[in-house]
N, C-alpha and C. Protein backbone atom coordinates (compact mmCIF):
# COMPACT_ATOMS: atom_id res chain seq x y z
N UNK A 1 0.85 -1.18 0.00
CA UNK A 1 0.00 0.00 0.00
C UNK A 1 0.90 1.25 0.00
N UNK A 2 0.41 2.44 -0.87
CA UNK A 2 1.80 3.43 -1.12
C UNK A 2 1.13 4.15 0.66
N UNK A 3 2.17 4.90 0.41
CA UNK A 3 2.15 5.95 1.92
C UNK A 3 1.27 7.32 1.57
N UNK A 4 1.03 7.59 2.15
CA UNK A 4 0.29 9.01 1.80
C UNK A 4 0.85 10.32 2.26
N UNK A 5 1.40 10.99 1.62
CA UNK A 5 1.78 12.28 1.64
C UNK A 5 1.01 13.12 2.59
N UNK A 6 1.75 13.93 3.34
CA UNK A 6 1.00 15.53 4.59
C UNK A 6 -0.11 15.69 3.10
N UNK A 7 0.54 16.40 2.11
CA UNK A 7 -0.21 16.93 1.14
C UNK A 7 -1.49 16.40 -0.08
N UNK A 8 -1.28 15.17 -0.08
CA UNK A 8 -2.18 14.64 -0.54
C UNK A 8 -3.43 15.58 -1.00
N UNK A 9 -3.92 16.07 -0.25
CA UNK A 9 -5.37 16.26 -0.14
C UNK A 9 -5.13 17.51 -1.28
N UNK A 10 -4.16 17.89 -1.75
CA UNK A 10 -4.14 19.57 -1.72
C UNK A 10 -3.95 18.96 -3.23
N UNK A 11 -2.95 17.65 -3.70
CA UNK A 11 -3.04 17.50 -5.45
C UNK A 11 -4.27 17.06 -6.10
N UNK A 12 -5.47 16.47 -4.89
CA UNK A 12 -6.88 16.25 -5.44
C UNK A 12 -7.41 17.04 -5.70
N UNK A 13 -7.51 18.56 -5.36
CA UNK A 13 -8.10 19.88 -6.00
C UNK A 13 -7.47 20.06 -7.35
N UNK A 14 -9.16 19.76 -7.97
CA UNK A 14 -8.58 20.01 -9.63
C UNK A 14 -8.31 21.55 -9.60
N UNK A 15 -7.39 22.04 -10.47
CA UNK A 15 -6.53 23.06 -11.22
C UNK A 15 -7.78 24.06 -11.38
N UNK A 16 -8.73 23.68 -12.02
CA UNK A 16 -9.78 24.78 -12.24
C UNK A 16 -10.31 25.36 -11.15
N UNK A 17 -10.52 24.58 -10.37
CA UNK A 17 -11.33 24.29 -8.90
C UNK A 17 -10.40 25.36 -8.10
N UNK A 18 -9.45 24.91 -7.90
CA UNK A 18 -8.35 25.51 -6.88
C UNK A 18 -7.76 26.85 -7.40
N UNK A 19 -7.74 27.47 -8.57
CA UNK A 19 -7.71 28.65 -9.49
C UNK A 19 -9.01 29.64 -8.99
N UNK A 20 -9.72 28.97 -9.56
CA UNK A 20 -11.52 29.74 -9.65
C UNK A 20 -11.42 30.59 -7.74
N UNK A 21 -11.28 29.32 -6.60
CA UNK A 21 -10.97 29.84 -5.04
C UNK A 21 -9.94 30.93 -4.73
N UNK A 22 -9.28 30.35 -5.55
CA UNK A 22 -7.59 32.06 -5.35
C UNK A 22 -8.34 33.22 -5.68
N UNK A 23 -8.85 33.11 -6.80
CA UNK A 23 -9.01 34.22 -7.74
C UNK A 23 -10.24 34.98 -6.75
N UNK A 24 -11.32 34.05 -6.18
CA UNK A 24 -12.65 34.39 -5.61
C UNK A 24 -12.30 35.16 -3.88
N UNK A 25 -10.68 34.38 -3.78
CA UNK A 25 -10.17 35.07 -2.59
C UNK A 25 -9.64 36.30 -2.54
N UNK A 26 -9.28 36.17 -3.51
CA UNK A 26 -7.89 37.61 -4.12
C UNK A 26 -9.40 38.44 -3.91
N UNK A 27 -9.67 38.65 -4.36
CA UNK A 27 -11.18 39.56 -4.70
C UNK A 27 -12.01 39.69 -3.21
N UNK A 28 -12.06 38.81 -2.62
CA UNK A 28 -13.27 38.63 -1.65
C UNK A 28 -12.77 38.56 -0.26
N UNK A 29 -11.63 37.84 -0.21
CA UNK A 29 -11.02 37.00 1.22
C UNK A 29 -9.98 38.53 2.02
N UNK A 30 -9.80 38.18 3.16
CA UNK A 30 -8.94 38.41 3.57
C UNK A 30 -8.06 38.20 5.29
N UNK A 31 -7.27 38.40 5.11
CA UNK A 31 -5.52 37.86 6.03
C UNK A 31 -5.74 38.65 7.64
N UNK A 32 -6.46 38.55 8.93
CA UNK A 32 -6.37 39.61 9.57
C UNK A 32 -5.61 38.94 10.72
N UNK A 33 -4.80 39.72 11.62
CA UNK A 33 -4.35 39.11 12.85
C UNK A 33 -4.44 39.70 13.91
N UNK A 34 -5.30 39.87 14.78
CA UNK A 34 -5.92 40.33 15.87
C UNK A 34 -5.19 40.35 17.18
N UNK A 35 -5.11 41.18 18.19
CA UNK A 35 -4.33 41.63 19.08
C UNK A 35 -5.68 41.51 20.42
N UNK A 36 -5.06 40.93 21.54
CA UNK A 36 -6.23 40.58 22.09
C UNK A 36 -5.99 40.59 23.43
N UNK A 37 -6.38 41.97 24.46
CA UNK A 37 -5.86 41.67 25.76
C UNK A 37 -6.46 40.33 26.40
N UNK A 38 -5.58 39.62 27.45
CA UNK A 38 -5.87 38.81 27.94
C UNK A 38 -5.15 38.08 29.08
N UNK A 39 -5.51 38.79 30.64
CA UNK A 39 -5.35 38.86 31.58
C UNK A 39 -4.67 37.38 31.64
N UNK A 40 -5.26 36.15 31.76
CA UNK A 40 -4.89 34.84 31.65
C UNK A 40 -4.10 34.05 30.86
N UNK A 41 -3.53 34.65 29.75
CA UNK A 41 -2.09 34.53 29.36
C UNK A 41 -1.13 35.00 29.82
N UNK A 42 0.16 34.19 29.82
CA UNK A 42 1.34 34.84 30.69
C UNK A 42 1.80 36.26 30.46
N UNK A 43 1.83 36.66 29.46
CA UNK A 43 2.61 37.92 28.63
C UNK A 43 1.07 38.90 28.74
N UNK A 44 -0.19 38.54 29.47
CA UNK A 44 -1.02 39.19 29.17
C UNK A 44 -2.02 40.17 28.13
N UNK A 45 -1.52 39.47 26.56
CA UNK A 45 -1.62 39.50 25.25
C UNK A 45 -1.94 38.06 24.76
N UNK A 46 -3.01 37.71 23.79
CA UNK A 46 -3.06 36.64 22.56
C UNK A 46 -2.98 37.54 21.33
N UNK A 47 -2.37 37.17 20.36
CA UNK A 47 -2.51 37.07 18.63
C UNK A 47 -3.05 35.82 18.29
N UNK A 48 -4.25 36.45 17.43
CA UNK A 48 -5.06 35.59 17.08
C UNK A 48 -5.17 35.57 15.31
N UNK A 49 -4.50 34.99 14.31
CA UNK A 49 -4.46 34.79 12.89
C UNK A 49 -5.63 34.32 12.36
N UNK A 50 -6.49 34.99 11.72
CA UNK A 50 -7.83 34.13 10.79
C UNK A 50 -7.44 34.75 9.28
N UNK A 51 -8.13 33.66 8.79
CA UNK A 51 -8.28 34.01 7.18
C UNK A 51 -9.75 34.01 7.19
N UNK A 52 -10.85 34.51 6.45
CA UNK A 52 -11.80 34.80 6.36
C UNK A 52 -12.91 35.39 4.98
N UNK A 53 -14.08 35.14 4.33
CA UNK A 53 -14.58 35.56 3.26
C UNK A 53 -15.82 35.93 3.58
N UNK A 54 -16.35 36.87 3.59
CA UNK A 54 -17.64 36.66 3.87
C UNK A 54 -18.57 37.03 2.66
N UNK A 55 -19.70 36.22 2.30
CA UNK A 55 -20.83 36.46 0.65
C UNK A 55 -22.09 35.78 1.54
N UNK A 56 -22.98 37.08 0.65
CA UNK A 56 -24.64 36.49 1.10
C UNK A 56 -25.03 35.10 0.42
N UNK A 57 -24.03 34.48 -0.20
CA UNK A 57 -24.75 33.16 -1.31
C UNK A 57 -23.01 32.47 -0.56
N UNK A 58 -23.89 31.17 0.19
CA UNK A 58 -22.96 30.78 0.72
C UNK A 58 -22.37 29.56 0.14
N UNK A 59 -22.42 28.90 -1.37
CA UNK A 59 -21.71 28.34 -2.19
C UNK A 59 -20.34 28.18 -2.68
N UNK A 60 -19.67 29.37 -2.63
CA UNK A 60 -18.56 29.02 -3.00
C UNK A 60 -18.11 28.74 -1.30
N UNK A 61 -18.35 29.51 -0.88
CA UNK A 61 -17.68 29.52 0.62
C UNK A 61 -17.55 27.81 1.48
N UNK A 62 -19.02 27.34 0.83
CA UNK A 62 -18.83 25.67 1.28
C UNK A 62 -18.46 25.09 0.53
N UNK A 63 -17.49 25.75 -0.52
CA UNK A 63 -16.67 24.97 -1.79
C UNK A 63 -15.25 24.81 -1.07
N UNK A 64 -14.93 26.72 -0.70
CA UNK A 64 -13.53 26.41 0.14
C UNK A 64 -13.41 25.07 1.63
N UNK A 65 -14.49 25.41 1.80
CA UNK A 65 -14.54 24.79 3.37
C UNK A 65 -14.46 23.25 3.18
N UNK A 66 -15.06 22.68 1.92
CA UNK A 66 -14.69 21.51 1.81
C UNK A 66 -13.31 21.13 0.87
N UNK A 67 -12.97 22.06 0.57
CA UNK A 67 -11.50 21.50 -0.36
C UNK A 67 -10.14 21.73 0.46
N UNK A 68 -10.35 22.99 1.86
CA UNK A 68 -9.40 23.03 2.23
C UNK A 68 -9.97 22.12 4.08
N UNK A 69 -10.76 21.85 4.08
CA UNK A 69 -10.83 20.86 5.07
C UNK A 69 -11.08 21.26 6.43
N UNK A 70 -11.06 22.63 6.58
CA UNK A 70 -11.11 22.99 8.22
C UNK A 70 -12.06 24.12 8.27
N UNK A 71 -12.03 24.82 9.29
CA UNK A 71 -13.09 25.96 9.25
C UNK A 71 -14.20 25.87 9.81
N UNK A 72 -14.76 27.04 9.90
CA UNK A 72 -16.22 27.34 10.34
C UNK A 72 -17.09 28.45 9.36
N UNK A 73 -18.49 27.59 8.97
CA UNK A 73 -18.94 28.52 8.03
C UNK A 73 -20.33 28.84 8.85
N UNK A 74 -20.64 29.91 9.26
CA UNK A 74 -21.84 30.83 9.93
C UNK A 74 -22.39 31.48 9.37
N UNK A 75 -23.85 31.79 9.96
CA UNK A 75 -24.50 33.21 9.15
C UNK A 75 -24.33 34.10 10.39
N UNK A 76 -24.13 35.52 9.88
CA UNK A 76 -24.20 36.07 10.72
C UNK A 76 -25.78 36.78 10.55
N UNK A 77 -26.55 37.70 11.57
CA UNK A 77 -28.02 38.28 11.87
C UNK A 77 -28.23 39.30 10.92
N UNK A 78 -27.36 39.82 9.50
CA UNK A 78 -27.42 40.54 8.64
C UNK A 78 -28.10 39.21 7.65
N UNK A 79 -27.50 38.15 7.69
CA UNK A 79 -28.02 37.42 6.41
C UNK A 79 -26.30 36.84 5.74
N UNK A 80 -25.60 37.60 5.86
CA UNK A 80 -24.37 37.18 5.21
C UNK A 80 -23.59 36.08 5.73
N UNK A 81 -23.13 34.90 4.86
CA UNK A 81 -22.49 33.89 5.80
C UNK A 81 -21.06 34.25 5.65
N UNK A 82 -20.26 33.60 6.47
CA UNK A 82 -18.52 34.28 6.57
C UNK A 82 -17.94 32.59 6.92
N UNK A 83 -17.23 32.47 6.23
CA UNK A 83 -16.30 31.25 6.27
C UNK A 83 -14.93 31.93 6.91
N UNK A 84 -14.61 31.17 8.07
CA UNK A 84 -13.37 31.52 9.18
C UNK A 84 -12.73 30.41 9.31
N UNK A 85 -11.10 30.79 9.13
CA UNK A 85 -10.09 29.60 9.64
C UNK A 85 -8.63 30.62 11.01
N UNK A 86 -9.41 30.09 12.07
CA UNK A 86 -8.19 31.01 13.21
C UNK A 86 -7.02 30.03 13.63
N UNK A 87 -7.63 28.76 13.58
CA UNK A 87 -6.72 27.95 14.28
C UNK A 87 -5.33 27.51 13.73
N UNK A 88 -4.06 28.12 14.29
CA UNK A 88 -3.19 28.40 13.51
C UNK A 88 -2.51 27.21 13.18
N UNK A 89 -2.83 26.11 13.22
CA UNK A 89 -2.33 24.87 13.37
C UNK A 89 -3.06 23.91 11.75
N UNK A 90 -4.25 24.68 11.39
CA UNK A 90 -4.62 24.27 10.41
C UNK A 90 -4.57 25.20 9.37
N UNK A 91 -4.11 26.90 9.83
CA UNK A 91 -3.44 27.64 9.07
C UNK A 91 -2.58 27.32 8.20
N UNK A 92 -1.84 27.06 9.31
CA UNK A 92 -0.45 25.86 8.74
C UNK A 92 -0.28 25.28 7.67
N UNK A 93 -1.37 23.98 8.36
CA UNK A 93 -1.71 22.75 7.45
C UNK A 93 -2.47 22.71 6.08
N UNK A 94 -3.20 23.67 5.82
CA UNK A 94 -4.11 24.07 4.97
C UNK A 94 -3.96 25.10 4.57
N UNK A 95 -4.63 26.46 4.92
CA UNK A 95 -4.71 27.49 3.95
C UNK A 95 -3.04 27.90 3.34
N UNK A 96 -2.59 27.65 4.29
CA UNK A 96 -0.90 28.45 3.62
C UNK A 96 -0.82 27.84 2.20
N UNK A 97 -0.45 26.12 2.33
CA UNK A 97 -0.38 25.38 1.75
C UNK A 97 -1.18 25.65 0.41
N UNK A 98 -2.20 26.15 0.78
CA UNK A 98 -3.73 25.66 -0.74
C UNK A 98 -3.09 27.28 -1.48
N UNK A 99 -3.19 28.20 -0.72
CA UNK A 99 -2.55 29.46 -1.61
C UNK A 99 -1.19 29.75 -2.13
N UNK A 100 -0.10 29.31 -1.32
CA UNK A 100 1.07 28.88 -1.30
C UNK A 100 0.93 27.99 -3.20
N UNK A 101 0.11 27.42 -3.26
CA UNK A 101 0.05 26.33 -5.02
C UNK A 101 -1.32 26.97 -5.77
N UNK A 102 -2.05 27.84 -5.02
CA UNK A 102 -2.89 28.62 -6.09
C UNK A 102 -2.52 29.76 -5.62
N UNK A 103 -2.26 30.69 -6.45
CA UNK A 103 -1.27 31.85 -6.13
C UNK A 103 -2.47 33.04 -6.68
N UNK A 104 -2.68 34.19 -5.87
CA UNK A 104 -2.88 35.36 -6.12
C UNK A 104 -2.72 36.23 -7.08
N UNK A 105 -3.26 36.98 -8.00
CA UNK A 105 -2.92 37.60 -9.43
C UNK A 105 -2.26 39.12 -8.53
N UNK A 106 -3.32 39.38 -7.59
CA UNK A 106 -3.26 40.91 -6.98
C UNK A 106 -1.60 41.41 -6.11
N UNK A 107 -1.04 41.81 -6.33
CA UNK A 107 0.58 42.16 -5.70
C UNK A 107 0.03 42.56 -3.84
N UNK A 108 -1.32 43.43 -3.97
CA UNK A 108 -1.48 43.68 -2.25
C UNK A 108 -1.67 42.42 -1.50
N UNK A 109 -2.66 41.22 -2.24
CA UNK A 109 -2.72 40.43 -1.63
C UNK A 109 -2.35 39.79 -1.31
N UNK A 110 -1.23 39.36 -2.48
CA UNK A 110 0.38 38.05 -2.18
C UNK A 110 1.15 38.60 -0.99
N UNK A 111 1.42 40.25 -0.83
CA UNK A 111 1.90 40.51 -0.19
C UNK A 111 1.37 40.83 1.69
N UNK A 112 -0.05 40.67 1.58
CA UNK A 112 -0.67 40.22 2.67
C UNK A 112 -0.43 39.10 3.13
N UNK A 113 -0.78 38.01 1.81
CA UNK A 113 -0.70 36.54 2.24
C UNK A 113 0.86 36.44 3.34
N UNK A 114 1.64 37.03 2.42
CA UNK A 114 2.92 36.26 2.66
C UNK A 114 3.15 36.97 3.81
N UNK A 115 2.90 38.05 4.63
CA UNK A 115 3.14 38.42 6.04
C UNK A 115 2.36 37.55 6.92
N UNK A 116 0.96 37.17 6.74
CA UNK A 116 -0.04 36.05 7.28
C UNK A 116 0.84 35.19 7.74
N UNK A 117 1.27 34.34 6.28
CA UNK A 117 2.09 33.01 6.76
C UNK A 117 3.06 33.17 7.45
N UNK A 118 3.77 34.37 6.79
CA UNK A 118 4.92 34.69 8.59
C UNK A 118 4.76 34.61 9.47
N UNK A 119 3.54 34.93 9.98
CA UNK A 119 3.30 35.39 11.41
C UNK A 119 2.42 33.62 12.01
N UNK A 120 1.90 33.08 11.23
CA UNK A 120 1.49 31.60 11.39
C UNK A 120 2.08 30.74 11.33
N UNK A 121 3.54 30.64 10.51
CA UNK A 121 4.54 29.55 10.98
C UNK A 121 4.86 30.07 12.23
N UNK A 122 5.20 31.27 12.61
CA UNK A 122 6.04 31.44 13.71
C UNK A 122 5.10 31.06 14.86
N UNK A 123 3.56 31.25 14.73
CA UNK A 123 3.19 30.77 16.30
C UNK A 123 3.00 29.57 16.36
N UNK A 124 3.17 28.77 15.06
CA UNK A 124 3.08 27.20 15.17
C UNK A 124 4.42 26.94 15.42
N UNK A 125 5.59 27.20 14.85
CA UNK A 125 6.45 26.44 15.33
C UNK A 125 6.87 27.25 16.88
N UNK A 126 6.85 28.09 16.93
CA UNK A 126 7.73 28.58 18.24
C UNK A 126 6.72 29.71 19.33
N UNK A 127 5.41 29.43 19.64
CA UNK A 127 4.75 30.44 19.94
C UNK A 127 5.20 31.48 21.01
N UNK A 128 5.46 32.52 20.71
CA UNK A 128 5.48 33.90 21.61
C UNK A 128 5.64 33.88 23.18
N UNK A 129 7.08 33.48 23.71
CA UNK A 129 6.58 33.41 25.24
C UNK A 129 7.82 34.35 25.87
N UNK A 130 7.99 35.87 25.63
CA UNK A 130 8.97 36.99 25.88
C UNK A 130 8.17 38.08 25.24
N UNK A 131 8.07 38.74 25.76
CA UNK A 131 7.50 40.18 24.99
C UNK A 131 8.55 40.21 23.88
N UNK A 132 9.58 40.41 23.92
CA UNK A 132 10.15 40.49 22.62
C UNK A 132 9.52 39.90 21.58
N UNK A 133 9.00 38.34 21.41
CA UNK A 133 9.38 37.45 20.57
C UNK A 133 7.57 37.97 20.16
N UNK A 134 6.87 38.54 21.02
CA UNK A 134 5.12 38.67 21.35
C UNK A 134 5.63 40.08 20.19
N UNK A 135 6.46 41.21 20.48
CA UNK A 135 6.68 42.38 20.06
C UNK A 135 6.91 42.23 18.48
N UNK A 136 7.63 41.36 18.11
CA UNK A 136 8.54 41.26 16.64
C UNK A 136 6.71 40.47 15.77
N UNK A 137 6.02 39.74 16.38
CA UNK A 137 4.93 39.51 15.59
C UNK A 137 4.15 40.72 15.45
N UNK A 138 3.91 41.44 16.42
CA UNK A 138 3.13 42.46 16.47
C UNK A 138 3.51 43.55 15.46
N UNK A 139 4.78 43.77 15.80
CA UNK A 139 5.15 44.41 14.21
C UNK A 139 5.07 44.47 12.86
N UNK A 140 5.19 42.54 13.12
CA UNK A 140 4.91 42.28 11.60
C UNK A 140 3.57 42.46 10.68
N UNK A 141 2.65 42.18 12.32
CA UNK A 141 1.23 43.00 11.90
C UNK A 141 0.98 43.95 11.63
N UNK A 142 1.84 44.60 12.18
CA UNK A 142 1.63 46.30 11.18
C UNK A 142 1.89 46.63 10.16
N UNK A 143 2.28 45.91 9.60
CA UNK A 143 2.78 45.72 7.92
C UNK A 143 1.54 45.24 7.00
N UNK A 144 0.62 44.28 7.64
CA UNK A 144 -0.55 43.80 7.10
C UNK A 144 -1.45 44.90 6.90
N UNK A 145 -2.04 44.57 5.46
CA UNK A 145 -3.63 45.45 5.20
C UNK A 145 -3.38 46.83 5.20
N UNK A 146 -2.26 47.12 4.77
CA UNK A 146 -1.77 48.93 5.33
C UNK A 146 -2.93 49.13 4.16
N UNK A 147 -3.30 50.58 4.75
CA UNK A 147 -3.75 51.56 3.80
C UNK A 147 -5.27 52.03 4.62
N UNK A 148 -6.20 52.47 3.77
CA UNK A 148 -7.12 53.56 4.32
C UNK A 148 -7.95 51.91 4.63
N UNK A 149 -9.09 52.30 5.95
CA UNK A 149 -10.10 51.81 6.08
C UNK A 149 -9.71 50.65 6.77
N UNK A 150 -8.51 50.50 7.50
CA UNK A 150 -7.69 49.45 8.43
C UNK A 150 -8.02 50.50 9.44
N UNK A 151 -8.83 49.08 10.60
CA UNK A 151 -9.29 49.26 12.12
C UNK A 151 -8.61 48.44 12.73
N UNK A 152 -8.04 49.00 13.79
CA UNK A 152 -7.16 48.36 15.29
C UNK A 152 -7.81 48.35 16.65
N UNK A 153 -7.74 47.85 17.33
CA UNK A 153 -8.35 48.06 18.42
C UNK A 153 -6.88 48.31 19.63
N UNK A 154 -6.31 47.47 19.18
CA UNK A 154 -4.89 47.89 19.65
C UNK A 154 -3.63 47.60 18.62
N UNK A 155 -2.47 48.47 19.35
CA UNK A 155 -1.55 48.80 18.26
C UNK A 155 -0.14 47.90 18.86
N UNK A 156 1.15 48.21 18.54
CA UNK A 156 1.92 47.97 18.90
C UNK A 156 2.59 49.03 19.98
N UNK A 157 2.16 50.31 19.52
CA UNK A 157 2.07 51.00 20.97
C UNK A 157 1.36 51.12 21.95
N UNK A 158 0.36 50.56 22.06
CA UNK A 158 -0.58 49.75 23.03
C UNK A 158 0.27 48.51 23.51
N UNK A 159 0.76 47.50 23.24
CA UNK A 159 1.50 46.33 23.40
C UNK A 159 2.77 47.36 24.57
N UNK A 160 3.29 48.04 23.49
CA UNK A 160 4.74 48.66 24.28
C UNK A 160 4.62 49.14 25.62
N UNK A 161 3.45 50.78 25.58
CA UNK A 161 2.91 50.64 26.95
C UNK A 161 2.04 49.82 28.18
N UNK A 162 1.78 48.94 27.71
CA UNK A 162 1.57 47.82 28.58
C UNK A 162 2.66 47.14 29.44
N UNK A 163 3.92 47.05 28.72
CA UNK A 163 5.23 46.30 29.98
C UNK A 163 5.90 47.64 30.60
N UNK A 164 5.68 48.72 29.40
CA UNK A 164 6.22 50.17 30.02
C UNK A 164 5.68 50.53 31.89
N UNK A 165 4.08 50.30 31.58
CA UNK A 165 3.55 50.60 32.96
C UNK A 165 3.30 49.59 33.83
N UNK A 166 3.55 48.06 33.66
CA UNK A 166 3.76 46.83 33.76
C UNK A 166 4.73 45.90 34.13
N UNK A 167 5.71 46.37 35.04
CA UNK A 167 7.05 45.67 34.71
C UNK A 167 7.01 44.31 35.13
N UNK A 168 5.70 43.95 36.19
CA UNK A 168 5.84 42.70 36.57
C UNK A 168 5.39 41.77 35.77
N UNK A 169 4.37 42.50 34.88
CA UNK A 169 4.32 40.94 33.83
C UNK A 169 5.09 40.36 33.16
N UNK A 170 6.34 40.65 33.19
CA UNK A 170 7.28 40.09 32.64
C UNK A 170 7.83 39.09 32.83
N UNK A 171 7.43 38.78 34.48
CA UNK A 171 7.42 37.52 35.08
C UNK A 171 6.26 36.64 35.84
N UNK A 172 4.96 37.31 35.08
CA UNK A 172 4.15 36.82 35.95
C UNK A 172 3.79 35.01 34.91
N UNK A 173 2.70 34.58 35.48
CA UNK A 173 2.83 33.12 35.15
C UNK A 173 0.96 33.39 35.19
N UNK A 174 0.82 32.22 34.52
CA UNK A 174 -0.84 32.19 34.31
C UNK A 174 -1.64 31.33 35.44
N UNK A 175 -2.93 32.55 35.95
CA UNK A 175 -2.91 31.99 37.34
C UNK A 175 -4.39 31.02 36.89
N UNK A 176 -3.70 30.02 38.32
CA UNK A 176 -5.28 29.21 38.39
C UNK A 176 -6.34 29.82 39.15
N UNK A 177 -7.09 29.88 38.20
CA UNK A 177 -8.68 30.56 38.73
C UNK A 177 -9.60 29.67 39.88
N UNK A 178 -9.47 29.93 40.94
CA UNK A 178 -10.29 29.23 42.38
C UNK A 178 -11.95 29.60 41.92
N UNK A 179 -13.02 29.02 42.25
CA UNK A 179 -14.10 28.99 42.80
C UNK A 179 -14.38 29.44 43.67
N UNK A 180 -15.03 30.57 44.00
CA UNK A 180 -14.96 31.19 45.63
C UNK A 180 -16.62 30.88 45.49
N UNK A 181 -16.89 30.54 46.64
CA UNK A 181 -18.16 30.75 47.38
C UNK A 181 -18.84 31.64 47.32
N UNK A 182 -20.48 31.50 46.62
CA UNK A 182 -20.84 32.90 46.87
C UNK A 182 -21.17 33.38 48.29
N UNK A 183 -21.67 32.21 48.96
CA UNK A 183 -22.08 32.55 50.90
C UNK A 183 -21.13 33.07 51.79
N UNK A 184 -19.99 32.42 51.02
CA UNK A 184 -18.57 33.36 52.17
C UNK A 184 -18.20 31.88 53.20
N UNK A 185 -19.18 30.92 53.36
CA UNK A 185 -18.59 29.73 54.01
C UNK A 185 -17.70 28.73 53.04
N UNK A 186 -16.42 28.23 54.04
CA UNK A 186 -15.55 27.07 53.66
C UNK A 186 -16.46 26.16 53.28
């Protein structure tokens, strides 16, 4: 019996098939990486990587979702459904991979893509545990989606003043959350 290749799955997408999705992405999709306070991580920061499309005719979208294998496809209370991939582990495994061999016509978007996948190998292979190493992704996010009509909720100078006025998180550790009583008795 032959062995089966990581990739397999990715030479069964016929050529037309896997073309027609680039092209519908280049146009439609896009690369965002989200900055996310969060008390219960050590560094008190997550980055969070999704790729994402959202169309009121949710066909092609359950075209991607079944050729690249992972994901979540929702409607949201407007009517529009949005196909989402955050989990950077199938980032990885999948979307890099499927665009990485159907390639982008648009120069903004290759050049989105290819900061994306930067920032998604690096939290798969080595995830972020130094503000530095948390700092140098965050940067790289600022390079993503430049131009008019890019929303942040936080920046990298948000990140900076955080250890600025913060010095102990630098060593703090992620705490276990107790159950307290609401009556006040042991």
């Amino acid at each position: 019996m032959p062995r089966r290749r990581k990739d397999d799955w990715l030479h069964r997408i016929p050529v037309a098939v896997g073309s027609y999705l680039a092209g519908f992405v280049d146009g439609e999709g896009s690369f965002v990486v989200s900055l996310k306070r969060r008390p219960d991580h050590t560094l008190g920061w997550q980055i969070v990587p999704t790729f994402s499309v959202a169309q009121r005719d949710k066909t092609v979208l359950a075209l991607l979702k079944r050729h690249l294998g992972c994901g979540r496809l929702t409607r949201r209370r407007d009517g529009v459904w949005v196909y989402a991939v955050s989990n950077p582990r199938m980032l990885a495994e999948r979307v890099v991979p499927f665009f990485r061999t159907f390639r982008f016509l648009s120069s903004s978007k290759m050049k989105n893509f290819r900061i994306f996948a930067r920032i998604v190998a690096q939290l798969v292979r080595e995830p972020p545990e130094t503000p530095e190493a948390l700092k140098e992704l965050i940067a790289l996010r600022e390079q993503l989606n430049e131009g008019a009509g890019r929303k942040r909720k936080y920046s990298l100078d948000d990140f900076t003043a955080y250890f600025t006025e913060n010095p102990q998180r630098l060593y703090a550790r992620a705490s276990s959350r107790r159950k307290r009583n609401p009556r006040g008795d042991a």
